[in-house]
Protein backbone atom coordinates (compact mmCIF):
# COMPACT_ATOMS: atom_id res chain seq x y z
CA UNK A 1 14.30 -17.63 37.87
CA UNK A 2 17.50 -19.83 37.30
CA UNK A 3 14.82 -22.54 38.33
CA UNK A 4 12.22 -21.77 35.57
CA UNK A 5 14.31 -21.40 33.07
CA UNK A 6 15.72 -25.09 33.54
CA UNK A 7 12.50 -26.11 34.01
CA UNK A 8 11.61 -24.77 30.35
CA UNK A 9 14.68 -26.28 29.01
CA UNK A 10 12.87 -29.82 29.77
CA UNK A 11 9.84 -28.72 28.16
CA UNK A 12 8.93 -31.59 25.78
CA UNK A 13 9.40 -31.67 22.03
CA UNK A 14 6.59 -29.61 20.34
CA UNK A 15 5.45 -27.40 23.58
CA UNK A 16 6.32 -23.87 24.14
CA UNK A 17 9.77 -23.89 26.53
CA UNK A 18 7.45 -22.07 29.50
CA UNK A 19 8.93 -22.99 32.84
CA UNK A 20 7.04 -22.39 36.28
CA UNK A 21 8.05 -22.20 40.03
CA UNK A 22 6.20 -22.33 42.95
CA UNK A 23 7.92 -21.33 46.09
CA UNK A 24 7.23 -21.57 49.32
CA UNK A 25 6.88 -19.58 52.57
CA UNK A 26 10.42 -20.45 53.24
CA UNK A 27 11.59 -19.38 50.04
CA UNK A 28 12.36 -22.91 48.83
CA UNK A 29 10.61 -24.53 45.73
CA UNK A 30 7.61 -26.61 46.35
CA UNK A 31 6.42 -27.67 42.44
CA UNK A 32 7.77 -26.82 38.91
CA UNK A 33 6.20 -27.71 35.50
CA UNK A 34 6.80 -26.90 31.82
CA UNK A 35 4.04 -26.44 29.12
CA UNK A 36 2.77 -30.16 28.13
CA UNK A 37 -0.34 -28.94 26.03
CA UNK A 38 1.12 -31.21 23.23
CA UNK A 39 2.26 -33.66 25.59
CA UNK A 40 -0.77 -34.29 27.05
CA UNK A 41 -3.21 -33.26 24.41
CA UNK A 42 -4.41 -31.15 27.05
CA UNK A 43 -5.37 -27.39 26.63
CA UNK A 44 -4.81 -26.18 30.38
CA UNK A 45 -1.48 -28.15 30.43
CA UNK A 46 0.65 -24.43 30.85
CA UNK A 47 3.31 -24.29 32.95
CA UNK A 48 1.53 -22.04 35.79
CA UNK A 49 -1.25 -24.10 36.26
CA UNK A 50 0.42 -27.53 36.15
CA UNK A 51 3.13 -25.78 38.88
CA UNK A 52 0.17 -23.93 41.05
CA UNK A 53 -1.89 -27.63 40.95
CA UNK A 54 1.18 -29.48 42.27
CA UNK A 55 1.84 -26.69 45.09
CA UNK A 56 -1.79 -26.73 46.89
CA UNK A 57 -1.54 -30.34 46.88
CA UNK A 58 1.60 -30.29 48.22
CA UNK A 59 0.73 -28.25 50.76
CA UNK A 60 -2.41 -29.68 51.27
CA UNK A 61 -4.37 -26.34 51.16
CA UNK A 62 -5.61 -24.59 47.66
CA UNK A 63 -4.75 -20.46 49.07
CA UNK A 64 -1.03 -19.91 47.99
CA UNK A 65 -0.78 -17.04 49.78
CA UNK A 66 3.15 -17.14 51.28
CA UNK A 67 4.01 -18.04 48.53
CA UNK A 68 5.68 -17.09 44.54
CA UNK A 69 4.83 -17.78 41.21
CA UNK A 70 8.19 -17.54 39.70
CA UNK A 71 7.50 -18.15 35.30
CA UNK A 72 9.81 -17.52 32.25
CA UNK A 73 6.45 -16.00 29.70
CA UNK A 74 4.20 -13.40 31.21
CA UNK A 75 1.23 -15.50 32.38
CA UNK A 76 -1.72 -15.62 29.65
CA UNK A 77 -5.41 -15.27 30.84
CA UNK A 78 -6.11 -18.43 31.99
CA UNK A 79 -2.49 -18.58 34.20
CA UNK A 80 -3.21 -14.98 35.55
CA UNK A 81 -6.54 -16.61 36.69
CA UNK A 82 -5.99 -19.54 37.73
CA UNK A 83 -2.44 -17.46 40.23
CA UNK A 84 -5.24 -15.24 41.55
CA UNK A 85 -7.52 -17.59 42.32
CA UNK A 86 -4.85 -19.26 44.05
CA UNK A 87 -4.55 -16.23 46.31
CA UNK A 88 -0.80 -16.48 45.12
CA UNK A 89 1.37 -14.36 46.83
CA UNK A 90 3.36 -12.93 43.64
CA UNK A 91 4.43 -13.06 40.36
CA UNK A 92 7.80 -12.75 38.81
CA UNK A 93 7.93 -13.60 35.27
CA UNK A 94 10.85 -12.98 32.57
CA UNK A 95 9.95 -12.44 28.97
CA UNK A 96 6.57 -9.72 28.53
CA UNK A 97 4.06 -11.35 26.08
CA UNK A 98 2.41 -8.34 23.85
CA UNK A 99 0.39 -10.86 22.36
CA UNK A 100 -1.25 -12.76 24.77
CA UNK A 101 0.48 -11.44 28.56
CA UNK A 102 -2.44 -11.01 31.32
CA UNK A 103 0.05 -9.23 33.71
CA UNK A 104 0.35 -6.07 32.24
CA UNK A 105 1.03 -6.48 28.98
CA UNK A 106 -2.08 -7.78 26.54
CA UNK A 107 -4.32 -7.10 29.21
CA UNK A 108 -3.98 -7.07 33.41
CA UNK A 109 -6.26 -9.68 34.21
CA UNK A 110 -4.23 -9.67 38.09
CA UNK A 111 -5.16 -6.07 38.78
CA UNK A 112 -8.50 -6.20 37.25
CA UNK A 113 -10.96 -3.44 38.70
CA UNK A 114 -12.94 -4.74 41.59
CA UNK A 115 -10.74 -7.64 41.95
CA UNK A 116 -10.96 -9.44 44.92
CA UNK A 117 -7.67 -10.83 45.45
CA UNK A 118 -4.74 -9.04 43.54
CA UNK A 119 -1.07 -10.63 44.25
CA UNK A 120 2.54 -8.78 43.86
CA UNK A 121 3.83 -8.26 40.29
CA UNK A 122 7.01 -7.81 39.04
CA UNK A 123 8.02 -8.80 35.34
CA UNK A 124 11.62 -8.91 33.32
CA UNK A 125 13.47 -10.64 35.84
CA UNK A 126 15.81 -12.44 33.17
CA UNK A 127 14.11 -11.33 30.31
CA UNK A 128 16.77 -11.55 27.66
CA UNK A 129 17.36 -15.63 28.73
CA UNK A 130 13.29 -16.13 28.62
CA UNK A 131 13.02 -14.46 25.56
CA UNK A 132 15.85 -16.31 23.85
CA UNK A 133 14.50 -19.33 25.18
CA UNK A 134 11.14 -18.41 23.22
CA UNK A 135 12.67 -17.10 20.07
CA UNK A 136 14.86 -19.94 19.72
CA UNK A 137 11.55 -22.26 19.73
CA UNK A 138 9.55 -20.43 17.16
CA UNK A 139 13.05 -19.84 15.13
CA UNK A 140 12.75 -23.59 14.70
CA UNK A 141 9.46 -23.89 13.53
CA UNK A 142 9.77 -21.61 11.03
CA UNK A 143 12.57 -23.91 9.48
């Protein structure tokens, strides 16, 4: 997690700090990404998918099976999606997202009856740093 959240610190002015982690069979990172929606002008630009994108090609292979999704924010829809369609291996997130989280929280898109692939789940791993990464953001804004 220590590796998501400094991912999210580099998060680029205007984007949501959101700081992914893929790692590897070994246990060693393979790709990490922040949110660059704003960046990039670019609504799939989350963290997740950005992170999961650079991993297969990494590896050369799209099923991310052996390996972790490690994420500061409870994935949303799309990010729970786009980790299962990955065939990632788990998920380990920090802050839970009542509003929009797809692992559990909003809805649990990864454990969706009749779903074909359905990875490891485990959420509030450093929650209060993820969430004070988050609050901190939107305490901004509302300056």
């Amino acid at each position: 997690m220590d590796r998501a959240l400094a991912a999210a610190r580099d998060t680029p002015a205007g984007d949501i700090p959101v700081g992914a982690v893929v790692f590897g069979p070994s246990g060693t990172p393979i790709a990490a990404a922040t949110n660059r929606r704003q960046a990039d002008n670019d609504p799939t630009a989350h963290a997740e998918v950005l992170a999961l994108r650079a991993a297969a090609e990494k590896l050369g292979r799209w099923r991310l099976e052996d390996c972790e999704l490690v994420v500061t924010l409870e994935p949303c829809v799309m990010c729970a999606g786009a980790a299962v369609a990955a065939r990632i291996g788990s998920i380990v997130f920090g802050a839970w997202e009542p509003k929009t989280g797809a692992c559990g929280s909003y809805v649990d898109a990864v454990r969706a009856p009749g779903a074909l692939y359905v990875p490891e789940v485990r959420g509030g791993v450093a929650e209060y740093e993820s969430q004070r990464l988050i609050h901190s953001f939107f305490s901004d804004l509302r300056r």
